[in-house]
C-alpha atoms as a PDB file:
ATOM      1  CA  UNK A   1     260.054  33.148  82.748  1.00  0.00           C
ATOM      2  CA  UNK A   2     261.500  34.577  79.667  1.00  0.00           C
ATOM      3  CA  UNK A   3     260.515  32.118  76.318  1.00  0.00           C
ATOM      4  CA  UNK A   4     262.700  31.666  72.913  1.00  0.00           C
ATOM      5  CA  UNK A   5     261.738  28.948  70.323  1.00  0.00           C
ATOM      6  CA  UNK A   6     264.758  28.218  67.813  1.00  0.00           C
ATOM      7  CA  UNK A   7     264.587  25.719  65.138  1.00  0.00           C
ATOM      8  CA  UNK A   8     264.415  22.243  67.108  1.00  0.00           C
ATOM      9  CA  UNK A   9     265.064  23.937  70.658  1.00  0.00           C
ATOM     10  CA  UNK A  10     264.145  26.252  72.998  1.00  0.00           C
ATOM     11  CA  UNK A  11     265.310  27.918  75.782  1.00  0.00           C
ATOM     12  CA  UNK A  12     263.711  29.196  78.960  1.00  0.00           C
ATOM     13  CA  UNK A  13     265.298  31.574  81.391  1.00  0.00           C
ATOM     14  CA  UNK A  14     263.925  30.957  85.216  1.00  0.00           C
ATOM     15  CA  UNK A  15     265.014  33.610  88.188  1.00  0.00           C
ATOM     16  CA  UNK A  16     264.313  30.694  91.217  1.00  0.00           C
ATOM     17  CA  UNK A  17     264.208  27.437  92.276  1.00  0.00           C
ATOM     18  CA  UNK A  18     260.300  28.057  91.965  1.00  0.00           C
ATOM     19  CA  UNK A  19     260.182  29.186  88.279  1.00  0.00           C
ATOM     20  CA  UNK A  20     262.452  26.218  87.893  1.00  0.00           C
ATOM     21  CA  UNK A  21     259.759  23.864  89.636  1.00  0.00           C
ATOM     22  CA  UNK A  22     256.982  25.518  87.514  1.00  0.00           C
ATOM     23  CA  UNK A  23     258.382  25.248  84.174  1.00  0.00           C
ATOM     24  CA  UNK A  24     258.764  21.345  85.196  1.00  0.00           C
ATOM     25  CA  UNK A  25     255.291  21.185  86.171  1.00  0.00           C
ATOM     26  CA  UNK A  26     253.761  22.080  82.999  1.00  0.00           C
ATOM     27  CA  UNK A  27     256.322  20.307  81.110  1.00  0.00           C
ATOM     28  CA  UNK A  28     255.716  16.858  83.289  1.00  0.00           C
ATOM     29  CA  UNK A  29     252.226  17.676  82.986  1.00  0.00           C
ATOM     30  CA  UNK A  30     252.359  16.548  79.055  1.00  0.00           C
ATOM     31  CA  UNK A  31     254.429  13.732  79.294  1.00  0.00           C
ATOM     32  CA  UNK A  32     253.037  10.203  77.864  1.00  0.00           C
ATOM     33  CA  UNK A  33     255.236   7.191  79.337  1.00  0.00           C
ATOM     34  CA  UNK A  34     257.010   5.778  78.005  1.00  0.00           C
ATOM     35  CA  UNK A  35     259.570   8.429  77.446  1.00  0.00           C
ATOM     36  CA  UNK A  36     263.156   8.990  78.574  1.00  0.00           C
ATOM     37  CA  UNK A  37     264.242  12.300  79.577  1.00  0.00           C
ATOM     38  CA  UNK A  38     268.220  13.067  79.616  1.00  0.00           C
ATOM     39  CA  UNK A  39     269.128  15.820  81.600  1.00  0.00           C
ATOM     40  CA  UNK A  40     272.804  17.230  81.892  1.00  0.00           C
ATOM     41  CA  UNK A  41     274.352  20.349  83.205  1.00  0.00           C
ATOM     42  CA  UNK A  42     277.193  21.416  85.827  1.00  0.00           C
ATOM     43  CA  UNK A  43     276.624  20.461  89.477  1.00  0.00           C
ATOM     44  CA  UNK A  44     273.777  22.765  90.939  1.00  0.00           C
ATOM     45  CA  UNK A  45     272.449  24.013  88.016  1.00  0.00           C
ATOM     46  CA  UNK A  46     268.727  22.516  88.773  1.00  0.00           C
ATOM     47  CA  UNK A  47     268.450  18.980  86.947  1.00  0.00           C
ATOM     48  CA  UNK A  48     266.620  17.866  90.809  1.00  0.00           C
ATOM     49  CA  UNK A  49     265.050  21.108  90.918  1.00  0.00           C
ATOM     50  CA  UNK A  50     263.389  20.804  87.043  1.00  0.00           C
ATOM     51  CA  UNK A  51     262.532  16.962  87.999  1.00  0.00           C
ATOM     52  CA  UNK A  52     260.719  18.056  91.158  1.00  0.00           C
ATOM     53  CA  UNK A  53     258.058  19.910  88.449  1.00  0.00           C
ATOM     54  CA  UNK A  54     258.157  17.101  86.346  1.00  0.00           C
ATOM     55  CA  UNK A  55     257.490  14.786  88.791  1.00  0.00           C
ATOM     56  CA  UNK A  56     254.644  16.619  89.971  1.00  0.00           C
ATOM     57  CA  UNK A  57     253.321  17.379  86.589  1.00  0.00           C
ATOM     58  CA  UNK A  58     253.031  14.387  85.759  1.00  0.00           C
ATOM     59  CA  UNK A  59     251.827  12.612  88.270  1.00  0.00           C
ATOM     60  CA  UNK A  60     253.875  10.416  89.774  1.00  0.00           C
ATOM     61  CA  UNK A  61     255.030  12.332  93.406  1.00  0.00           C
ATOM     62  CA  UNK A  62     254.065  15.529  94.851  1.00  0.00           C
ATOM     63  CA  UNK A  63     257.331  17.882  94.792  1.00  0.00           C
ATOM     64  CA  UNK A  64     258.457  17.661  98.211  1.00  0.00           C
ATOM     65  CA  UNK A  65     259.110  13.982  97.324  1.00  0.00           C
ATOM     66  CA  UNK A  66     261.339  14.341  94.837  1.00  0.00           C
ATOM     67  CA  UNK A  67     265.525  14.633  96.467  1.00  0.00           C
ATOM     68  CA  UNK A  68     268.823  14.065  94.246  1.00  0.00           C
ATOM     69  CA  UNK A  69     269.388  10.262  94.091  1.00  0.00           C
ATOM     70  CA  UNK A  70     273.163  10.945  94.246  1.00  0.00           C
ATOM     71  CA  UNK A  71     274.186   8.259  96.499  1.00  0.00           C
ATOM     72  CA  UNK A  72     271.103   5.916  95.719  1.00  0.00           C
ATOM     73  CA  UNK A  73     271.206   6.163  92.499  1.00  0.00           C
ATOM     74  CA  UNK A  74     267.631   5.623  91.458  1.00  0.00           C
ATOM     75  CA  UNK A  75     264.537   6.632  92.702  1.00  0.00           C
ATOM     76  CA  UNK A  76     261.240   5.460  92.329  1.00  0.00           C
ATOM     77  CA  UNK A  77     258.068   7.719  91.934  1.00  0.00           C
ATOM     78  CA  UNK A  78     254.514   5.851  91.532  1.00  0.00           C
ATOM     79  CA  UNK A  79     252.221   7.866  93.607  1.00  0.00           C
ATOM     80  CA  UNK A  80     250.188   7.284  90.214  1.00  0.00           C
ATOM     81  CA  UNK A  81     252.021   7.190  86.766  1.00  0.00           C
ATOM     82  CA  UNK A  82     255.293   5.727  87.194  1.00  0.00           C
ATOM     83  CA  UNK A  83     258.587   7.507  86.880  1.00  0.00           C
ATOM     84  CA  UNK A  84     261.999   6.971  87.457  1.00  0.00           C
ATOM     85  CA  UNK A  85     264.828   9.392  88.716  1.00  0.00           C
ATOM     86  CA  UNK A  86     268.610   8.282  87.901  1.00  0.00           C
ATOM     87  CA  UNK A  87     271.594   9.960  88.617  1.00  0.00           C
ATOM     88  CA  UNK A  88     274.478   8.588  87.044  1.00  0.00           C
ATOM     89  CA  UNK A  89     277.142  11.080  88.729  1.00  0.00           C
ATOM     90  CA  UNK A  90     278.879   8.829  91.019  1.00  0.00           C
ATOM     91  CA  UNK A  91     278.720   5.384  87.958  1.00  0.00           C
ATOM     92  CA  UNK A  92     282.915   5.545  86.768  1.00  0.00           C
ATOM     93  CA  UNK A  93     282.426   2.368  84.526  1.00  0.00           C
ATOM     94  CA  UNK A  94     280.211   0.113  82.728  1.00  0.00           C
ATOM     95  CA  UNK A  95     280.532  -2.525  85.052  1.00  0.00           C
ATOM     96  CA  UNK A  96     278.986   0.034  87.855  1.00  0.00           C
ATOM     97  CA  UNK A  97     276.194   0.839  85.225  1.00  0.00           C
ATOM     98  CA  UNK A  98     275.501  -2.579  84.763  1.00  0.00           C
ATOM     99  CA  UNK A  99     274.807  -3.469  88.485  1.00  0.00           C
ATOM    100  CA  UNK A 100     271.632  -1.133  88.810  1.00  0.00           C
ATOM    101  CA  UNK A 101     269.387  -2.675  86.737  1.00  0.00           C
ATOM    102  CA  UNK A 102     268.380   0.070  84.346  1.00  0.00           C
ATOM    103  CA  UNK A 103     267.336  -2.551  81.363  1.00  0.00           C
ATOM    104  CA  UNK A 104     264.528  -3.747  84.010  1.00  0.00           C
ATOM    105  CA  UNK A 105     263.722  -0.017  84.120  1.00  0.00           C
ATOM    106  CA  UNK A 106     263.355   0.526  80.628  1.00  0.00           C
ATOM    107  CA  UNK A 107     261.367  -2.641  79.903  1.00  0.00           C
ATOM    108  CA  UNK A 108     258.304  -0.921  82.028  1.00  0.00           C
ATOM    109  CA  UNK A 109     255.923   1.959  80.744  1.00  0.00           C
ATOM    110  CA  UNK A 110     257.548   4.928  82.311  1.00  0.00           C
ATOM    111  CA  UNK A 111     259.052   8.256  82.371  1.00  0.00           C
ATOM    112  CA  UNK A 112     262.256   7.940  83.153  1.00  0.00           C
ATOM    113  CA  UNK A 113     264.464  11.629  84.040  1.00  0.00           C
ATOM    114  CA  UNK A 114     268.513  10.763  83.625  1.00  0.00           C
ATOM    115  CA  UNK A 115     271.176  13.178  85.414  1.00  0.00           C
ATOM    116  CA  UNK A 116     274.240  12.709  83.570  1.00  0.00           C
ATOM    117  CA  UNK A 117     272.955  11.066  80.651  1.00  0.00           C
ATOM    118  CA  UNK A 118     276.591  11.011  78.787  1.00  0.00           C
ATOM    119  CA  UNK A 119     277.565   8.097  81.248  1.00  0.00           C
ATOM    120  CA  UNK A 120     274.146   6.018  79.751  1.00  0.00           C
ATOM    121  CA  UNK A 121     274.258   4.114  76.424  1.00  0.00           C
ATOM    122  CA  UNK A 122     270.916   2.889  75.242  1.00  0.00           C
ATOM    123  CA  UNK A 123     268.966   1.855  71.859  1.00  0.00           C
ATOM    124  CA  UNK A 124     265.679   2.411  72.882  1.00  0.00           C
ATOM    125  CA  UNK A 125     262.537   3.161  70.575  1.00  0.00           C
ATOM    126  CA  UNK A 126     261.431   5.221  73.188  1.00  0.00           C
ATOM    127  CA  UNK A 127     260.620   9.716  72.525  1.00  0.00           C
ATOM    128  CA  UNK A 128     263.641  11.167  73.961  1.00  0.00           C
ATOM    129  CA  UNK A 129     263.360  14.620  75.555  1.00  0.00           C
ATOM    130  CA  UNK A 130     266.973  16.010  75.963  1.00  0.00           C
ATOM    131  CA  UNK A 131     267.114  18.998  78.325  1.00  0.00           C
ATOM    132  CA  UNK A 132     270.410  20.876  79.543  1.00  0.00           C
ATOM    133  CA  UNK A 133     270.112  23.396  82.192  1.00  0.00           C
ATOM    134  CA  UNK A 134     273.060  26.178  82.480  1.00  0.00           C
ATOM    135  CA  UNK A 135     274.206  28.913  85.022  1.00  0.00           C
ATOM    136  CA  UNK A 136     273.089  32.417  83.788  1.00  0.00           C
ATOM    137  CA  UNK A 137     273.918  33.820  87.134  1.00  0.00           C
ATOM    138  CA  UNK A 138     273.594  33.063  90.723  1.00  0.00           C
ATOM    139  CA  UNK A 139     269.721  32.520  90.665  1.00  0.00           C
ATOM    140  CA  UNK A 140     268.923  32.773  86.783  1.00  0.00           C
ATOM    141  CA  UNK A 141     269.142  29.409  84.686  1.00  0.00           C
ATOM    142  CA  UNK A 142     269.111  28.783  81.130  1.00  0.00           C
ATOM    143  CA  UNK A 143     267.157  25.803  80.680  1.00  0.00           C
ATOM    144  CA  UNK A 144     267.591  24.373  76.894  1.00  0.00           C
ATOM    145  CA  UNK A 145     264.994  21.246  75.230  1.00  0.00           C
ATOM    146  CA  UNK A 146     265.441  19.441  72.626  1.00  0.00           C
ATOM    147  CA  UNK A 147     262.907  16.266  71.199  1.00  0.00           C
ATOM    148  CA  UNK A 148     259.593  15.699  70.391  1.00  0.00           C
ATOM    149  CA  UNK A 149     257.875  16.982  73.331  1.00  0.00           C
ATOM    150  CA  UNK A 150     258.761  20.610  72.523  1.00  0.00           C
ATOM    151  CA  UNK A 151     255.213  21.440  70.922  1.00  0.00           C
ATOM    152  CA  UNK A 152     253.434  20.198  74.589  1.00  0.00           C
ATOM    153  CA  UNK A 153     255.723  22.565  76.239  1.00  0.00           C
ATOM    154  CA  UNK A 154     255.518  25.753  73.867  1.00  0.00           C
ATOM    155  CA  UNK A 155     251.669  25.208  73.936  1.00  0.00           C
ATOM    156  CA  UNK A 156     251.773  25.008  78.197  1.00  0.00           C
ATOM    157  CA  UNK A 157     253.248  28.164  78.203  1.00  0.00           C
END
């Protein structure tokens, strides 16, 4: 896993599905609910893949657990801490977005991991952690953080 802080960012190159899953796993492992993190990127770039690690970083379900909530929309992970995995890919309106529920969500003490985060509109007071993950090639990915919990992860390295 290559490593490059930048101002308020950094950016980690992974060469698997594995590196992915272990950079997630150290990252998830410093996470303090509540926090939200938005995750966006193209289709099969890794957002399930980096929430498996999270996931099982922090706590909350063991890896193989952890699928794409696609067609379900939400998953729910409380094997200990709590954590919540939405994918807003298949929402086309407000209306949609309104039917799941997502202000119950965010009145619990959670981490809760958004796919397709442009599609949510929130005013929380909660740390946001905004992560985009990019194609580099057919295995490599670019995965790129921005928020608050940058120092946990550059220290986990």
């Amino acid at each position: 896993m290559g490593v490059a802080i930048r101002d308020s960012s950094m950016e980690i190159l992974t060469h698997s599905a594995e590196e992915t899953i272990a950079h997630g796993r150290k990252l998830g492992a410093h996470l303090k609910p509540p926090v939200l993190i938005l995750l966006s990127g193209e289709l099969g770039a890794g957002k399930t893949t980096l929430t498996k690690g999270l996931a099982a970083g922090f706590g909350a379900a063991h890896e193989d657990e952890v699928t794409s909530p696609t067609f379900t929309l939400i998953h729910k992970y409380d094997r200990g801490p709590r954590a919540y995995h939405i994918d807003l890919y298949r929402i086309t309106d407000a209306h949609d977005l309104g039917t799941l529920g997502i202000d119950d969500i965010f009145s619990e003490t959670a981490v809760v991991i958004v796919e397709w985060p442009e599609k949510l509109s929130l005013n929380l007071d909660w740390p946001v952690l905004r992560i985009h993950l990019s194609h580099v090639d057919e295995t490599t990915r670019c995965i790129r953080l921005d928020g608050p919990l940058l120092t946990a992860a550059a220290t986990s390295r």
